[in-house]
Protein backbone atom coordinates (compact mmCIF):
# COMPACT_ATOMS: atom_id res chain seq x y z
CA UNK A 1 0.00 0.00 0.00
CA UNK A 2 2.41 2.47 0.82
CA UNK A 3 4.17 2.73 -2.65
CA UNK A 4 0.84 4.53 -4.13
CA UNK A 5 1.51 7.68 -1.98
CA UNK A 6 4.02 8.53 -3.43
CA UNK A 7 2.37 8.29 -7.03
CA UNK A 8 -0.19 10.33 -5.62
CA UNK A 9 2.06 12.99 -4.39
CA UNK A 10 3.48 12.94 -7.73
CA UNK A 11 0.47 13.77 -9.29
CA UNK A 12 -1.60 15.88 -7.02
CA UNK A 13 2.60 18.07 -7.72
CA UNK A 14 1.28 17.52 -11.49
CA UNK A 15 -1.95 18.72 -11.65
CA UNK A 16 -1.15 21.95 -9.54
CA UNK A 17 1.88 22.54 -12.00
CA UNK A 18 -0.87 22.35 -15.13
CA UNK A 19 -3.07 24.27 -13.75
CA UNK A 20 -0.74 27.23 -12.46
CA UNK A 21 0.01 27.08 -16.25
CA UNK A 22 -3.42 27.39 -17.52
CA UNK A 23 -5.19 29.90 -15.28
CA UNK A 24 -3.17 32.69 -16.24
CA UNK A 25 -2.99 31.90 -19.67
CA UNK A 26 -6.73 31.71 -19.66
CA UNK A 27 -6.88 35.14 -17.35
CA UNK A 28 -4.21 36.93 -20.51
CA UNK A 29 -6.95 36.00 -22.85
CA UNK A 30 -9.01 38.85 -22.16
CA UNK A 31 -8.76 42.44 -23.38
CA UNK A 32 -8.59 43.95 -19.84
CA UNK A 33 -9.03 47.49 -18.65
CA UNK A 34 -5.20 48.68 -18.65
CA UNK A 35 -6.09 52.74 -17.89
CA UNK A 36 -8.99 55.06 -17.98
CA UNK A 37 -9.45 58.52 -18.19
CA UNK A 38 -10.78 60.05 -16.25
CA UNK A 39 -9.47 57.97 -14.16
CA UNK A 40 -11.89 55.64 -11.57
CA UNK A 41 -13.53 57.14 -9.00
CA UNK A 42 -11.85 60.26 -9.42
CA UNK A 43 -13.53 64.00 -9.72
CA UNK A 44 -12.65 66.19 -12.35
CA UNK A 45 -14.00 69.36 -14.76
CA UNK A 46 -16.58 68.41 -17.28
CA UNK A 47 -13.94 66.29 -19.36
CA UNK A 48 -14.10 66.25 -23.51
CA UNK A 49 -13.82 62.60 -23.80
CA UNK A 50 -13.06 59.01 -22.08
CA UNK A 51 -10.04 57.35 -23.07
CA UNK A 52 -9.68 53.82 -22.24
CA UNK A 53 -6.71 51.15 -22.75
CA UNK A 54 -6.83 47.76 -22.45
CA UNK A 55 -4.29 44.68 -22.00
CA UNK A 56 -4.96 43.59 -25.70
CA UNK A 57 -6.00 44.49 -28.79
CA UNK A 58 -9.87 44.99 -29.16
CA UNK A 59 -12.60 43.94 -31.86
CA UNK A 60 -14.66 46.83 -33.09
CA UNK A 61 -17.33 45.22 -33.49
CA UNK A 62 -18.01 44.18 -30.21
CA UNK A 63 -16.07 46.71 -27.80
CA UNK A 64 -17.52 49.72 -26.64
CA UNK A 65 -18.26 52.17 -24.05
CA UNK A 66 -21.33 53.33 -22.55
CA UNK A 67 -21.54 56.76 -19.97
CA UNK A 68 -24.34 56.50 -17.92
CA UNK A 69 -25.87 59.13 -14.88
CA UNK A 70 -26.33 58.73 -11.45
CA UNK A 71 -30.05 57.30 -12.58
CA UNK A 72 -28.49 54.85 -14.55
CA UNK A 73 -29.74 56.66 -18.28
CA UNK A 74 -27.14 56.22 -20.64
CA UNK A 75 -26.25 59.77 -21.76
CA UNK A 76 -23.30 58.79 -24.41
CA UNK A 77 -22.52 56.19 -26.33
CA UNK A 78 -20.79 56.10 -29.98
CA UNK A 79 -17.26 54.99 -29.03
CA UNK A 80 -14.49 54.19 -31.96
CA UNK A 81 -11.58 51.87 -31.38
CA UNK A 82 -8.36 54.19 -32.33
CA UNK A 83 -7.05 53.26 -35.51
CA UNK A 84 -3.09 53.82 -34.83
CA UNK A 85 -3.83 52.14 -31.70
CA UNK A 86 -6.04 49.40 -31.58
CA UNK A 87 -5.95 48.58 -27.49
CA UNK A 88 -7.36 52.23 -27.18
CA UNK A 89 -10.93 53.36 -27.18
CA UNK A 90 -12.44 56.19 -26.82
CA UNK A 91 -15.68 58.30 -26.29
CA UNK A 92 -16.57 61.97 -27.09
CA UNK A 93 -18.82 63.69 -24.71
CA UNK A 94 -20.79 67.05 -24.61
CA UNK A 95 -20.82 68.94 -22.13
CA UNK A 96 -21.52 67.05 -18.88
CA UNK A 97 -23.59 68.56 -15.88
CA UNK A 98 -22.40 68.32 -12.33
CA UNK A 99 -23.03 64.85 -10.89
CA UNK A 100 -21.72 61.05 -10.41
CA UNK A 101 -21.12 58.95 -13.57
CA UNK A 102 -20.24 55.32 -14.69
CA UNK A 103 -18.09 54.37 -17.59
CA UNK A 104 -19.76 50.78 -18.44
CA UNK A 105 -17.13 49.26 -21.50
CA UNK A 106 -17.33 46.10 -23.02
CA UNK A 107 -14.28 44.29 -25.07
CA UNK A 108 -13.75 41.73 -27.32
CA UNK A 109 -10.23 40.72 -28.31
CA UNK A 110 -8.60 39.87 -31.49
CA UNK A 111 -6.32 37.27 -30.50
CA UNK A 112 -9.17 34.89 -28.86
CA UNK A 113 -12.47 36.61 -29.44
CA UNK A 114 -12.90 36.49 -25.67
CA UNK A 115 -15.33 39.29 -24.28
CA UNK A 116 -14.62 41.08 -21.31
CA UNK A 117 -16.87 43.60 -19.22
CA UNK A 118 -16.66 46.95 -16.32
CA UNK A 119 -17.43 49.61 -14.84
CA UNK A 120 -15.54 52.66 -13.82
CA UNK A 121 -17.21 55.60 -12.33
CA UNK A 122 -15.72 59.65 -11.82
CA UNK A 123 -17.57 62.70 -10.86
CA UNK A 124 -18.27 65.93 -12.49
CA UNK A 125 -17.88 69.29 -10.69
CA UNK A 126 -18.64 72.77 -12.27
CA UNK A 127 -15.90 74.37 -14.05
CA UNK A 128 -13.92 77.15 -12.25
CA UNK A 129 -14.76 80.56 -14.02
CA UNK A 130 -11.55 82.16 -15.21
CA UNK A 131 -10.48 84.96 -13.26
CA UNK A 132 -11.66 88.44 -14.24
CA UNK A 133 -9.54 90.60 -16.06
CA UNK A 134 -8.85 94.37 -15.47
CA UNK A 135 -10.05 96.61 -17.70
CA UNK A 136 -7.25 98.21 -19.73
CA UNK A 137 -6.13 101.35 -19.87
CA UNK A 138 -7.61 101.90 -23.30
CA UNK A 139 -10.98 100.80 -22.11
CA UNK A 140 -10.61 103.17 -19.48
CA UNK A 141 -9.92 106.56 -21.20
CA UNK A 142 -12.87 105.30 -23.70
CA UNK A 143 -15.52 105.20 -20.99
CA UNK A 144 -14.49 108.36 -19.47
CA UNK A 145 -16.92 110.86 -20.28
CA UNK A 146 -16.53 112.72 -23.58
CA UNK A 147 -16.10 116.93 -23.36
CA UNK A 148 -18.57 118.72 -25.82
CA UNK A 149 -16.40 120.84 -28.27
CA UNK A 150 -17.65 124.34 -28.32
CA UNK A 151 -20.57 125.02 -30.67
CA UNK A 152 -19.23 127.21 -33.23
CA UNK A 153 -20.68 131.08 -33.08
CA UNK A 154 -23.58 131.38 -35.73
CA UNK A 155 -23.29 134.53 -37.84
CA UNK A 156 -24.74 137.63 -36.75
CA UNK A 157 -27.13 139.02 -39.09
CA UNK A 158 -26.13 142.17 -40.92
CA UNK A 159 -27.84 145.33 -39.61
CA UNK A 160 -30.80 146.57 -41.77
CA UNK A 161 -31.83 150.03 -41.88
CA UNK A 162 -33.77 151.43 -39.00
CA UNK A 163 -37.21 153.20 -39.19
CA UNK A 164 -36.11 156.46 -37.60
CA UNK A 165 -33.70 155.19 -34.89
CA UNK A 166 -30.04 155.15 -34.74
CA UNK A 167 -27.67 157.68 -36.14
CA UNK A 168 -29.24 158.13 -39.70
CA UNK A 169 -30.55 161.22 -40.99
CA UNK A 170 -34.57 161.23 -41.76
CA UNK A 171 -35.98 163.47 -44.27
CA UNK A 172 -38.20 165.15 -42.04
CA UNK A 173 -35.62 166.73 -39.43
CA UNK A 174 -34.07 168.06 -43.08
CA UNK A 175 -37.23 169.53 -44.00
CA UNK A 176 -37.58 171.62 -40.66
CA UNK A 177 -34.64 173.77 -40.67
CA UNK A 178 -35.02 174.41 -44.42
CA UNK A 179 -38.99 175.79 -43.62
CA UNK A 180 -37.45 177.78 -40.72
CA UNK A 181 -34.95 179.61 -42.68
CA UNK A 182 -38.09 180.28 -45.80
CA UNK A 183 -40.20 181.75 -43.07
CA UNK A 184 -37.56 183.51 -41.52
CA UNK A 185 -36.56 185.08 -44.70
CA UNK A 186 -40.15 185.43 -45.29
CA UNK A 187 -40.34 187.68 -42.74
CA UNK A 188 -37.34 189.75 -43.20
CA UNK A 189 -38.62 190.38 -46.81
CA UNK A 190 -41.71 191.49 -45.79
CA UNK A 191 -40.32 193.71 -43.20
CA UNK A 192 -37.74 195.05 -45.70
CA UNK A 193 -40.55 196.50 -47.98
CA UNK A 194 -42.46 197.90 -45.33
CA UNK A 195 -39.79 199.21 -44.23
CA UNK A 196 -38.54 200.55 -48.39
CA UNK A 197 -42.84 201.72 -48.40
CA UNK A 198 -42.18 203.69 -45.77
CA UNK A 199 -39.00 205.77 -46.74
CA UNK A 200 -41.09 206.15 -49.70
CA UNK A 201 -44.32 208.27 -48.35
């Protein structure tokens, strides 16, 4: 009886030898998740895209990526293996709101069609607003307020004639002087020839 134990021992040492062989061999036949970015459970700004490598290179046809919400509503999908690097895929995104995401991708790999499947999941914060900038100097002197230039002096109208005002002579204070003088020598005529009529009688 006893010589069997050790043909036992011998293979029980077998067996474990085959299969520390095969597991991992069977384990490298998936396309794993190599990196992710974002990266998992981390928080970042709204980010562009995901970018995901895996251990192998991946099947187009059956590898993708799925983003979903904190409700679990898938809110992108569409992803493209990269062509100049076939372990890589990758996801564009619109603009994400705040919240908690998951990255659900799904592989297939070219060198044993084996499909592989996870989950990563990142959160969103609200972008930090760029800080303000001065205004500039140009700005400045533009909004200070603008001087009126001085309206130019309209032209003064020529002076017309007066009616009887002013230094210009009228016709009647001619006329007066000229009547004074007639009746004046009016008078000293007619006192001249009384005057003759009487030296005469």
């Amino acid at each position: 009886m006893t010589p069997r134990r050790p043909r036992r021992s011998v293979a029980a040492v077998a067996l474990a030898s085959l299969c520390l062989l095969v597991v991992p061999t069977l384990a490298l036949g998936h396309a794993e998740l190599d990196t992710a970015n974002p990266a998992d459970k981390s928080t970042v700004p709204p980010p562009s895209e995901v970018v995901m490598t895996f251990t192998e290179a991946l099947d187009p046809s059956a590898s993708s990526i799925k983003l979903a919400d904190a409700g679990g509503a898938i809110v992108a999908q569409g992803s493209t293996v990269d062509s100049t690097n076939t372990k890589t895929m990758r996801l564009e995104l619109a603009e994400l709101a705040p919240g908690n995401y998951s990255v659900r991708w799904t592989t297939k790999s070219t060198e044993d069609g084996d499909i592989a499947r996870g989950t990563t999941t990142f959160t969103v914060i609200a972008p930090t607003p760029p800080p303000s900038v001065a205004p500039s100097a140009t700005v400045a002197s533009s909004a200070s307020p603008s001087v009126a230039s001085p309206a130019s002096p309209s032209p003064s109208p020529s002076p017309s004639p007066s009616g009887g005002t002013g230094t210009s002579t009228s016709s009647t204070d001619v006329l007066i002087p000229i009547v004074v003088a007639l009746i004046v020598l009016a008078a000293l005529g007619a006192w001249l020839l009384r005057d003759r009529g009487r030296r005469v009688g």
